[in-house]
N, C-alpha and C. Protein backbone atom coordinates (compact mmCIF):
# COMPACT_ATOMS: atom_id res chain seq x y z
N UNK A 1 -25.10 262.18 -108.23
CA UNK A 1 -24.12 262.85 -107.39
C UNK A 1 -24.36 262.52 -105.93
N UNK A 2 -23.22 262.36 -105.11
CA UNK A 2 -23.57 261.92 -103.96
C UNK A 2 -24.19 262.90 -103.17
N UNK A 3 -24.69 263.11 -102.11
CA UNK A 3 -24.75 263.79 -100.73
C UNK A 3 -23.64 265.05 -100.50
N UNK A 4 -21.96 264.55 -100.88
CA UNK A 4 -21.00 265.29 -100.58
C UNK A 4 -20.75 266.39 -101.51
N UNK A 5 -21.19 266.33 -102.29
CA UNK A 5 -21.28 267.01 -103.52
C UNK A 5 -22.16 268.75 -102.87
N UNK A 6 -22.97 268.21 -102.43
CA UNK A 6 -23.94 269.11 -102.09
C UNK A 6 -24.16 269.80 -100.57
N UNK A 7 -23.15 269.59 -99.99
CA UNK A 7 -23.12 270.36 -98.57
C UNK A 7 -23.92 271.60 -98.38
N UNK A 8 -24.74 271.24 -97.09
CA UNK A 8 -25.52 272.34 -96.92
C UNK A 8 -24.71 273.30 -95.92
N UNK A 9 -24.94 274.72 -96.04
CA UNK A 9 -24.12 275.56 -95.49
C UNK A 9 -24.29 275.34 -94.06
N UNK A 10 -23.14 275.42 -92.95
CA UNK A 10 -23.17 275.41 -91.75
C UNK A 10 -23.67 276.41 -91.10
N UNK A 11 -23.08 277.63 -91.73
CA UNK A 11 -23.32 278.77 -91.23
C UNK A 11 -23.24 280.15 -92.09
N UNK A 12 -23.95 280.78 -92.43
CA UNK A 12 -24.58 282.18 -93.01
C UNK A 12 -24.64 283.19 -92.31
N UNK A 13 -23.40 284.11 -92.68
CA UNK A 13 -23.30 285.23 -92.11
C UNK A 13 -23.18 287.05 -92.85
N UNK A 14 -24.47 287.38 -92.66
CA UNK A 14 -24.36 288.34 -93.35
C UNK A 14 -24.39 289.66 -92.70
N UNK A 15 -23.49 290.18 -93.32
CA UNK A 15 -22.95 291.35 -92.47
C UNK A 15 -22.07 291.16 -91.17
N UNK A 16 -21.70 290.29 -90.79
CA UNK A 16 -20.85 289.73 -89.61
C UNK A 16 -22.08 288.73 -88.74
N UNK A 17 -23.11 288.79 -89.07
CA UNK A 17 -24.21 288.56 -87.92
C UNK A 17 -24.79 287.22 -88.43
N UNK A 18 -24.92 285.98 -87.84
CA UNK A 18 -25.10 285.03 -87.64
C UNK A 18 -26.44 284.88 -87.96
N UNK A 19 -27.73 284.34 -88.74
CA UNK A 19 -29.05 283.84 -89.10
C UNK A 19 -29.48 285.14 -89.57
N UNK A 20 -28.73 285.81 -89.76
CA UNK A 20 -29.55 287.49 -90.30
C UNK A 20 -30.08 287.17 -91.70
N UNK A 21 -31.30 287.86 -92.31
CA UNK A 21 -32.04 287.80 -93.12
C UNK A 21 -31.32 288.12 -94.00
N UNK A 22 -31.34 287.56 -95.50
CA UNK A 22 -30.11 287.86 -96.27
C UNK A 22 -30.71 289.34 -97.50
N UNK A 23 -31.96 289.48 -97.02
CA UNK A 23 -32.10 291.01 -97.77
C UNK A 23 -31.76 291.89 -96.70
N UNK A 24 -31.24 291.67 -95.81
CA UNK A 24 -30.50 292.79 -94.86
C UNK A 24 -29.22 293.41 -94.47
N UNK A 25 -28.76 292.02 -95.74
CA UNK A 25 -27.06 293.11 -95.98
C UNK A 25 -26.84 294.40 -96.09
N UNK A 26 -25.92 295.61 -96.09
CA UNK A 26 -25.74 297.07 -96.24
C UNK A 26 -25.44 297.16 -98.15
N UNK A 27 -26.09 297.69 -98.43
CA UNK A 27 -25.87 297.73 -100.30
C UNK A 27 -24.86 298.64 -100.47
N UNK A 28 -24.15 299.17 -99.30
CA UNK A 28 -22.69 299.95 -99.59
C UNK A 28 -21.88 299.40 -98.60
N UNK A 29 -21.39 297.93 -99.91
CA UNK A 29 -20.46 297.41 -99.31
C UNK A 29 -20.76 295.77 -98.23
N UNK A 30 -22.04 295.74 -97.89
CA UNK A 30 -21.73 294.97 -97.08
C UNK A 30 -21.80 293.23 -97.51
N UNK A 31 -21.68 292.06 -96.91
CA UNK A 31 -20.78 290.49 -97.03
C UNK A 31 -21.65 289.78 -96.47
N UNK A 32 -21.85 289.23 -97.57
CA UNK A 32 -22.63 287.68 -96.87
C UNK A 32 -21.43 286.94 -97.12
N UNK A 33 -21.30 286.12 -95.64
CA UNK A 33 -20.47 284.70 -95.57
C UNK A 33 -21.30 283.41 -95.76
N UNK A 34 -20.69 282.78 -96.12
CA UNK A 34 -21.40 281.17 -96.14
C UNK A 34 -20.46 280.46 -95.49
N UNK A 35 -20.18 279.61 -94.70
CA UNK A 35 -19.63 278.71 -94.30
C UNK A 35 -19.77 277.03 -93.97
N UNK A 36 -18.85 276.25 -94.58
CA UNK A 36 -19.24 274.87 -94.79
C UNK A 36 -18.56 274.38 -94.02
N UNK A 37 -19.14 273.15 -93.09
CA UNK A 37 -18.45 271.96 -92.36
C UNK A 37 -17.98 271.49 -92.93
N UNK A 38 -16.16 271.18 -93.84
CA UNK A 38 -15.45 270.42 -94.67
C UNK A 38 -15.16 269.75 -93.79
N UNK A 39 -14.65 269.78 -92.50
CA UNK A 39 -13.80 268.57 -91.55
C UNK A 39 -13.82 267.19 -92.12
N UNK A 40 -15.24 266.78 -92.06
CA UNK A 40 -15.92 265.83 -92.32
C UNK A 40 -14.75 265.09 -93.65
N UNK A 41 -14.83 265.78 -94.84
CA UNK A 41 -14.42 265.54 -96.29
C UNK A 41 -12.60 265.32 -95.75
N UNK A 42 -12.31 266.66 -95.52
CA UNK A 42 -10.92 266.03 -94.79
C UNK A 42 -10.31 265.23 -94.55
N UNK A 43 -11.09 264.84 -93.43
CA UNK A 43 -10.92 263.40 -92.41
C UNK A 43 -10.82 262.35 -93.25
N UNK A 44 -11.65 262.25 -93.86
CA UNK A 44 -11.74 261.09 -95.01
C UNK A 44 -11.20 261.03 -95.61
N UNK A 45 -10.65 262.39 -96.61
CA UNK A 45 -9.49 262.40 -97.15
C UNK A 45 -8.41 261.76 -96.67
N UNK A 46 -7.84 262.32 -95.81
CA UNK A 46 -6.57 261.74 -95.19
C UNK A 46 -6.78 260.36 -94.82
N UNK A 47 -7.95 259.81 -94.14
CA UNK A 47 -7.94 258.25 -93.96
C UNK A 47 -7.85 257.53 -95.17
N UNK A 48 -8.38 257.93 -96.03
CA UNK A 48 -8.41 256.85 -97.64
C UNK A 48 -6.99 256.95 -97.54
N UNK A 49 -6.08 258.17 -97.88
CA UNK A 49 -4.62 258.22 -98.28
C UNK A 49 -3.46 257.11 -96.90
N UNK A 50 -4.11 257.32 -96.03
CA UNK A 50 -3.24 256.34 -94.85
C UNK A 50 -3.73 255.41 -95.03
N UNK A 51 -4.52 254.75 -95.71
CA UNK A 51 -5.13 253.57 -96.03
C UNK A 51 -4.37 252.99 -97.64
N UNK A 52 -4.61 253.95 -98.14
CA UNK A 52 -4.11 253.61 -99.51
C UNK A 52 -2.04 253.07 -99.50
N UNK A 53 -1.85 254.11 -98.59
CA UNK A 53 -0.18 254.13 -98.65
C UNK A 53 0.06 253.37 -97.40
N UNK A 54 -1.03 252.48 -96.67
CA UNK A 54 -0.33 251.50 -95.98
C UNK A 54 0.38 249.88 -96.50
N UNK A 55 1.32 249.67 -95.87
CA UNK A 55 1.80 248.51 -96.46
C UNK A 55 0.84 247.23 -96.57
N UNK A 56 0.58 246.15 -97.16
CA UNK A 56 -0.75 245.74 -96.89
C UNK A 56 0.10 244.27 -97.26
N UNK A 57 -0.03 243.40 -95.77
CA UNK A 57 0.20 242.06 -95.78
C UNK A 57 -0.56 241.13 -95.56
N UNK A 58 -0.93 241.39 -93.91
CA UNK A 58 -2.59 241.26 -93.06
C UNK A 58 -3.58 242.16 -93.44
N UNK A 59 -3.08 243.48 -93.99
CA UNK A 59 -4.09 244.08 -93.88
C UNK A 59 -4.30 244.93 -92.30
N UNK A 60 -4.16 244.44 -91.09
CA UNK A 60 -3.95 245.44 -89.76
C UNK A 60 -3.50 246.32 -89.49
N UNK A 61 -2.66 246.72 -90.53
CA UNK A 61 -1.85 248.24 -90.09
C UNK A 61 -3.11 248.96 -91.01
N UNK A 62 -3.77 248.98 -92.08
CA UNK A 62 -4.14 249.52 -92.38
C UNK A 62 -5.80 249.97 -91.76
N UNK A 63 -5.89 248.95 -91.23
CA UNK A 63 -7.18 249.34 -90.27
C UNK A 63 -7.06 249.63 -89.22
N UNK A 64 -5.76 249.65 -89.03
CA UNK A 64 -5.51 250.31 -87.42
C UNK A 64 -5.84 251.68 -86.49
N UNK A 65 -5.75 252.50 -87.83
CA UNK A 65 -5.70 253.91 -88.09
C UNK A 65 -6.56 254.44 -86.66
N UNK A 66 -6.35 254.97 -85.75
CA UNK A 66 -7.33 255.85 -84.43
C UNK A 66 -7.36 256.93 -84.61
N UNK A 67 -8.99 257.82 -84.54
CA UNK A 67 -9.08 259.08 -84.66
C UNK A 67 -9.95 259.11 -83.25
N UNK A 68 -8.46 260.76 -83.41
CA UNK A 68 -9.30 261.31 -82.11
C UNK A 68 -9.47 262.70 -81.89
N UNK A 69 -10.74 263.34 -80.97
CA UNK A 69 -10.84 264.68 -81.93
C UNK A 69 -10.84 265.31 -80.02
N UNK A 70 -9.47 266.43 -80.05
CA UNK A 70 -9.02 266.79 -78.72
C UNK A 70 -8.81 265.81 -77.81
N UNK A 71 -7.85 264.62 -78.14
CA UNK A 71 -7.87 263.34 -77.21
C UNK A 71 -9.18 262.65 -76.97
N UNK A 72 -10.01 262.71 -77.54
CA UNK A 72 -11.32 261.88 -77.32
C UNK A 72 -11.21 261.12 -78.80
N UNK A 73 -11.65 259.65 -78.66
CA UNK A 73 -11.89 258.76 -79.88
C UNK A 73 -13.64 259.20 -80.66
N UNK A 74 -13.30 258.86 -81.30
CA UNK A 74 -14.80 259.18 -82.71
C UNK A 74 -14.94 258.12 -83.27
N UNK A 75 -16.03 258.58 -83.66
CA UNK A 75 -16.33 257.78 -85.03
C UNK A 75 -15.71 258.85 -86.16
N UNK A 76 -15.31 258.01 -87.53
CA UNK A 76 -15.00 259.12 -88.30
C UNK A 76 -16.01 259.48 -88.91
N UNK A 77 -17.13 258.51 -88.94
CA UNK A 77 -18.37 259.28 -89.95
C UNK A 77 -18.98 260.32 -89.29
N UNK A 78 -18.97 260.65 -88.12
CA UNK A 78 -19.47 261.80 -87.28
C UNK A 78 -18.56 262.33 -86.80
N UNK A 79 -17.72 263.46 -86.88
CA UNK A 79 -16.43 263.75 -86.33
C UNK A 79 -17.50 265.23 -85.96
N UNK A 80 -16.75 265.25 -84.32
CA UNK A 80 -17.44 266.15 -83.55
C UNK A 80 -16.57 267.67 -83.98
N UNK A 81 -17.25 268.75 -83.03
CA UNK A 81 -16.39 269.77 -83.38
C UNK A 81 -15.25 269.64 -82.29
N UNK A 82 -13.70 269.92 -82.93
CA UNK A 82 -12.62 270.29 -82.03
C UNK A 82 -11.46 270.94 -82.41
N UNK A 83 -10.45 271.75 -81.61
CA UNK A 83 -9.49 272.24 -81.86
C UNK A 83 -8.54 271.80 -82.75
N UNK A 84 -7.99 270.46 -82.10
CA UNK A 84 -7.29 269.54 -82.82
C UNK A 84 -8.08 267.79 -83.10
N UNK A 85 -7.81 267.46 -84.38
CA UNK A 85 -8.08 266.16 -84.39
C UNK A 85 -6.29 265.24 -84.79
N UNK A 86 -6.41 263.96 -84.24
CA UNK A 86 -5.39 263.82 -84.29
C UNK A 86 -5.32 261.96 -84.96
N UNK A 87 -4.67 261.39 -85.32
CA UNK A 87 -4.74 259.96 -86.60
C UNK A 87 -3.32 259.57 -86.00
N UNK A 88 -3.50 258.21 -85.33
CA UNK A 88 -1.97 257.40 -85.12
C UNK A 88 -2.36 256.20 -85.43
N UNK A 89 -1.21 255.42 -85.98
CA UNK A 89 -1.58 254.52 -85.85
C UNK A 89 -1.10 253.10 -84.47
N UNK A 90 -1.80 252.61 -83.41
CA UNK A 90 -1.65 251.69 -82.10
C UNK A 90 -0.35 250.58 -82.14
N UNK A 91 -0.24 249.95 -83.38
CA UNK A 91 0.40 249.11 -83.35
C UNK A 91 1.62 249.07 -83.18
N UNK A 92 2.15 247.88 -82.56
CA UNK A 92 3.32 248.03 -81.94
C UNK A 92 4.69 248.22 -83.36
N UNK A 93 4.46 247.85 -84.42
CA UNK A 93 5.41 248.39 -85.56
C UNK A 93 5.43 249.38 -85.88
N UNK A 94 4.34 250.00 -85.56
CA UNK A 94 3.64 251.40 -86.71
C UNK A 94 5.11 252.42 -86.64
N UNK A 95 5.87 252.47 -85.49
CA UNK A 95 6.82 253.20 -86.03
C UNK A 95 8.16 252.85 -86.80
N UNK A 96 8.32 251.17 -87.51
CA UNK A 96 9.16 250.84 -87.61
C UNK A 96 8.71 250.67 -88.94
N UNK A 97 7.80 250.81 -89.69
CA UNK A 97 6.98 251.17 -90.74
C UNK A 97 7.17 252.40 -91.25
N UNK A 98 7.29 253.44 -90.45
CA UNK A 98 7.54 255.30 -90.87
C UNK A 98 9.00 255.42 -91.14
N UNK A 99 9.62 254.51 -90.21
CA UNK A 99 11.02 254.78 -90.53
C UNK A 99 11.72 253.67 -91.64
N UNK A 100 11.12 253.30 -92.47
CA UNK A 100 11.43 251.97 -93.14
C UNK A 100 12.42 251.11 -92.33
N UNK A 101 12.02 250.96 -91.14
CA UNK A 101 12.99 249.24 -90.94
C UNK A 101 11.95 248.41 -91.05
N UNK A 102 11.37 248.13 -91.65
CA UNK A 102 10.27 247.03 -91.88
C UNK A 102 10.26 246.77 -93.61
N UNK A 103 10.47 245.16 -94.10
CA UNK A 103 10.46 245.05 -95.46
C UNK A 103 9.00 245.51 -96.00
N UNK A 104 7.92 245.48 -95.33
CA UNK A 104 6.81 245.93 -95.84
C UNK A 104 6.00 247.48 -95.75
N UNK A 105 7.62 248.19 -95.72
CA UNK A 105 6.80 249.36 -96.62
C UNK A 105 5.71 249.99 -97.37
N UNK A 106 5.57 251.12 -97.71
CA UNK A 106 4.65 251.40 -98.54
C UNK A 106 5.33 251.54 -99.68
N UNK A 107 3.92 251.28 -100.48
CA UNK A 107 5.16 251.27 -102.17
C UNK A 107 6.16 252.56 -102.23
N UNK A 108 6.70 252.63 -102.54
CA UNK A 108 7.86 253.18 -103.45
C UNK A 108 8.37 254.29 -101.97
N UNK A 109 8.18 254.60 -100.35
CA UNK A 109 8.32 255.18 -99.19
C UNK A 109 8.74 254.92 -98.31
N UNK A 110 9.26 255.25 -97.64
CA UNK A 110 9.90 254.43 -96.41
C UNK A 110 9.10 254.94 -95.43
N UNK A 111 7.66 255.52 -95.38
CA UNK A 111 6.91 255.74 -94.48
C UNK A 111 5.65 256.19 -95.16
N UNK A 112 4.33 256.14 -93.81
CA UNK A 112 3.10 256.61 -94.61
C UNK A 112 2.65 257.85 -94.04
N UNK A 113 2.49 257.88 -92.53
CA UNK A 113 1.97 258.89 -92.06
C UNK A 113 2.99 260.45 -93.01
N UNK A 114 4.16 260.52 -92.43
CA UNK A 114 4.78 262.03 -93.15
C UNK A 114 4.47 261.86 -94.51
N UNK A 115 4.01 260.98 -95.39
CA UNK A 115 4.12 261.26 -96.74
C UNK A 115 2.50 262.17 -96.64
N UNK A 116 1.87 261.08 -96.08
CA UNK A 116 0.19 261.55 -95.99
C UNK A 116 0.17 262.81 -95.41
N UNK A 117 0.97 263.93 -94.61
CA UNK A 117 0.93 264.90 -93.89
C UNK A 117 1.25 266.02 -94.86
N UNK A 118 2.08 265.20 -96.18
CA UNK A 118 2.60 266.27 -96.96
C UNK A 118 1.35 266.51 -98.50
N UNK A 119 1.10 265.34 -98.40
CA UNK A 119 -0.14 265.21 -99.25
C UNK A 119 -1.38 266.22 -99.18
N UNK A 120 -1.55 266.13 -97.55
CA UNK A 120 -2.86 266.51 -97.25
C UNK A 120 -2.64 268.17 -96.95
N UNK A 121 -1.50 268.47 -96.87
CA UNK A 121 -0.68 269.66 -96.44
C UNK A 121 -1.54 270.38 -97.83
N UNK A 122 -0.37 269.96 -98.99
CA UNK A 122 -0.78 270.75 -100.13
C UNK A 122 -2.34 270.85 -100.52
N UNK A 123 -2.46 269.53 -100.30
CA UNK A 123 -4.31 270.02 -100.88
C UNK A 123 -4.83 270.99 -100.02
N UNK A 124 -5.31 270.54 -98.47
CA UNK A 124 -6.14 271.69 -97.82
C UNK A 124 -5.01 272.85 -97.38
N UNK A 125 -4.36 273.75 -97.83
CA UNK A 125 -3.42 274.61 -97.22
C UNK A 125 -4.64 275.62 -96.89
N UNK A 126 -5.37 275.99 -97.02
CA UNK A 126 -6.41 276.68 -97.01
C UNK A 126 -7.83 276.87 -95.98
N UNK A 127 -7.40 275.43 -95.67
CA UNK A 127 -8.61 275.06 -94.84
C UNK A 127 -8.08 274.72 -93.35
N UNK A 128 -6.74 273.47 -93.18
CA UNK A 128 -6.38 272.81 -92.56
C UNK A 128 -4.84 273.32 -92.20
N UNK A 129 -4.25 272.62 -90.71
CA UNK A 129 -2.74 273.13 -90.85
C UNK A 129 -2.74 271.55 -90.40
N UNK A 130 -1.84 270.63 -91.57
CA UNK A 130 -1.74 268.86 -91.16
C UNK A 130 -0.34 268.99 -90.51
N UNK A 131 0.33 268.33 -88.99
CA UNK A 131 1.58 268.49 -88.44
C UNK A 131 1.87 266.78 -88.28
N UNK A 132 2.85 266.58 -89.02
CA UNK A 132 3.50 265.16 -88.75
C UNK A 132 4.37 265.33 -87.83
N UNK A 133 4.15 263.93 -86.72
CA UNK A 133 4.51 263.89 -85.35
C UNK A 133 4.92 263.04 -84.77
N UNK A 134 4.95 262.37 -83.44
CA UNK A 134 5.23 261.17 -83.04
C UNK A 134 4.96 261.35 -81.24
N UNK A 135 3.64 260.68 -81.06
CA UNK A 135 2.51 260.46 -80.02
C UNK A 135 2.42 259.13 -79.37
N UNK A 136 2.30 259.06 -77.97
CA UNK A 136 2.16 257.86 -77.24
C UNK A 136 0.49 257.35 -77.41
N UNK A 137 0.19 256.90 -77.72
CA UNK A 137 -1.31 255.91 -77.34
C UNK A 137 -1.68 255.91 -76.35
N UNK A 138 -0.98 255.64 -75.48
CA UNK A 138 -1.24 255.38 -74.22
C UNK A 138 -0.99 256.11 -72.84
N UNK A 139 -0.31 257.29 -73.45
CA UNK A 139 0.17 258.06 -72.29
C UNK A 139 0.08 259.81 -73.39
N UNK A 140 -0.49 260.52 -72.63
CA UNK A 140 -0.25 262.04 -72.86
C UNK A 140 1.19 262.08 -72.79
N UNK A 141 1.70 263.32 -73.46
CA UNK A 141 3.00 264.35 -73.59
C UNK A 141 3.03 264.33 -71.90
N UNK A 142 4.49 264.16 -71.56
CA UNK A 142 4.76 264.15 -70.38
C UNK A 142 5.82 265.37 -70.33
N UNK A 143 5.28 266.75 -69.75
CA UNK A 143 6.74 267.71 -70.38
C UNK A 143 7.71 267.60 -69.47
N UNK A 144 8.81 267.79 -69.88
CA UNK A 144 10.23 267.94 -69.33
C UNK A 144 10.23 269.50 -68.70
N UNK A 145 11.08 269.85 -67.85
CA UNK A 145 11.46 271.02 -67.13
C UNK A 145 12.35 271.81 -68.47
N UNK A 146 11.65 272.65 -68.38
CA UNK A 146 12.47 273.87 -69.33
C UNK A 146 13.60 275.02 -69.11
N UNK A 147 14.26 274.74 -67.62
CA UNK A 147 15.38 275.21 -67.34
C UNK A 147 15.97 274.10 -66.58
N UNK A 148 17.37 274.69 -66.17
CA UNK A 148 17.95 273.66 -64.91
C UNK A 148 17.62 273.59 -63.73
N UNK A 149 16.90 274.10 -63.56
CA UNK A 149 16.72 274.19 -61.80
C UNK A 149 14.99 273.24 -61.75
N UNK A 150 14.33 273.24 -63.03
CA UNK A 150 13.12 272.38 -63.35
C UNK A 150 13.45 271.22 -63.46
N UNK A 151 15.03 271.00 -64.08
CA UNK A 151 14.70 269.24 -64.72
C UNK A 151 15.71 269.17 -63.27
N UNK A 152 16.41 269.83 -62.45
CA UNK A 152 16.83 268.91 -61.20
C UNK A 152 15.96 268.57 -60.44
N UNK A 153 14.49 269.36 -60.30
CA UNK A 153 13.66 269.22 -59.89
C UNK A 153 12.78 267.62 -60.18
N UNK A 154 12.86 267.79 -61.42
CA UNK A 154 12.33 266.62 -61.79
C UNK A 154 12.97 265.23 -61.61
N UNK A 155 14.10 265.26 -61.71
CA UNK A 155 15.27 264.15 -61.20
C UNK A 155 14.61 263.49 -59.49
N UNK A 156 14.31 264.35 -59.17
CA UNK A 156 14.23 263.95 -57.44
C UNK A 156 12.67 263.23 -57.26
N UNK A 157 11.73 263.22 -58.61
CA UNK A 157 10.65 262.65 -58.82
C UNK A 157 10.73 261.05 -59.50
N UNK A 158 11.11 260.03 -59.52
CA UNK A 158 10.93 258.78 -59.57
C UNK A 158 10.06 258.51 -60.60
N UNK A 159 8.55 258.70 -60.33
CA UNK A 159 7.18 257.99 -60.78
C UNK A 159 7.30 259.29 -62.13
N UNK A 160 7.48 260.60 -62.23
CA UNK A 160 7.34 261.59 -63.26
C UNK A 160 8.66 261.02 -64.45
N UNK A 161 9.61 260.17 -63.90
CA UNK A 161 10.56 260.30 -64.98
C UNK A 161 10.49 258.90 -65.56
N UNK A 162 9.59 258.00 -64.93
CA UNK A 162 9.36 256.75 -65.05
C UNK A 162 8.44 256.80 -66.48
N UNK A 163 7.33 257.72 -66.08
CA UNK A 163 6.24 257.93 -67.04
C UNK A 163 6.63 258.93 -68.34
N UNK A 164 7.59 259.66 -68.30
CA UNK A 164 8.22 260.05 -69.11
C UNK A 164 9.20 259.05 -70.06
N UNK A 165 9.80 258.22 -69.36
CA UNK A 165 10.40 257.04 -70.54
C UNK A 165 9.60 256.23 -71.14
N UNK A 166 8.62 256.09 -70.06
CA UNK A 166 7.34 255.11 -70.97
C UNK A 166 6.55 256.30 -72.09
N UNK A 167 6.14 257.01 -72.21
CA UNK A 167 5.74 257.67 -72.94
C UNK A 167 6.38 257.91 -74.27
N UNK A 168 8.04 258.13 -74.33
CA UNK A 168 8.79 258.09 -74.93
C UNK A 168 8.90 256.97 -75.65
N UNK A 169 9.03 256.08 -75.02
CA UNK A 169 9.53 254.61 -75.73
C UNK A 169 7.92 254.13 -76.21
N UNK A 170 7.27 254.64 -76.18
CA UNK A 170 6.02 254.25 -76.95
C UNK A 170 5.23 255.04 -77.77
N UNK A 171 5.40 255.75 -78.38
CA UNK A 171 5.43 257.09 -79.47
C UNK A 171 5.27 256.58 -81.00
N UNK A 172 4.46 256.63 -81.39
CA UNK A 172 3.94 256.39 -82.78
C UNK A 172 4.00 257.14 -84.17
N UNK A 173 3.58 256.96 -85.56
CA UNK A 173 3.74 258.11 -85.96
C UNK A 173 2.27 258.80 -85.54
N UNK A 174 2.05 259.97 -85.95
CA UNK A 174 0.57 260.75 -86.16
C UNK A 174 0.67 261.46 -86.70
N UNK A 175 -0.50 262.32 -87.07
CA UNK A 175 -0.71 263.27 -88.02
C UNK A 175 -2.04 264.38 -86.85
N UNK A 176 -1.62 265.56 -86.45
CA UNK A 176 -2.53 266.24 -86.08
C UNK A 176 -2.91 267.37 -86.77
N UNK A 177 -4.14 267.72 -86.53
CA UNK A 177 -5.07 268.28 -88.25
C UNK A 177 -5.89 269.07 -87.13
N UNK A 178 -5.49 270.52 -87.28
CA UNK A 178 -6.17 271.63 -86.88
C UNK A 178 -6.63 272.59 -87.75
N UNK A 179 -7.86 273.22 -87.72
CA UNK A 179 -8.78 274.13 -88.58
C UNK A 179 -7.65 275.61 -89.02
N UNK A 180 -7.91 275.88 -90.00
CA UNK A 180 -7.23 277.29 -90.13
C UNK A 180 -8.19 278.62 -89.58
């Protein structure tokens, strides 16, 4: 059996209290927690499946895959702790691939990331909340003004609406994967 099989607990909490001695629970009533670092298993999960359901010609879309955990890149074999982790794929097709205008699809889909979002949805509903999306690489969410008197505002800015079309016009699919 591998290593994964056998996860050692992250964290042990008995009675609400963090390293407490575990003959010191209340015997009316009281809870030992155990808690396991799954992220790890996750992550992997979902990369095998965006791997598996990529179209495979070169082979580059499928290794393309970038993880990043709160906008910072990782390794996936060490995935740090964070709010959100997030999986796009860089290449300049990757969205013409999700939307099937590309003959090299994934088998039997006209996309990989939303299939993989719905995949990974059902398995971890429990653990994970997976949100299929569409993210720049290269540029953060640039927000728009949320009334009228914001986006005239924004009109009279040049360089803010510049970086807003670039952001736009370069938007990928992704998949962002936050803890429950």
């Amino acid at each position: 059996m591998s290593a994964r099989n056998h996860q050692q607990p992250s964290a042990v909490l008995v009675d609400g209290r963090p390293g407490a001695p575990l003959s010191s629970v209340r015997l009316d009533g009281g809870r030992i927690e155990v808690r396991y670092a799954l992220i790890a298993d996750v992550l992997a999960w979902i990369n095998q499946q965006l791997v598996t359901h990529s179209p495979v010609r070169s082979g580059a879309y499928a290794s393309a895959h970038s993880w990043f955990a709160d906008g910072q890149p990782f390794d996936l074999a060490h995935p740090p702790e964070a709010k959100v982790y997030t999986v796009l794929n860089p290449l300049p097709y990757a969205r013409k691939i999700e939307q099937g205008d590309m003959k090299m699809t994934a088998p039997g889909t006209s996309g990989v990331y939303e299939v993989v979002a719905a995949l990974a949805q059902r398995r971890f509903n429990n653990l994970v909340t997976v949100e299929f999306a569409y993210r720049s690489p290269i540029l953060d969410y640039v927000p728009g003004g949320t009334n009228r008197a914001e986006r005239a505002a924004l009109r009279q800015q040049p360089a803010r609406l510049s970086a807003m079309r670039l952001e736009r016009a370069t938007r990928v699919p992704a998949l962002n994967i936050a803890l429950r």
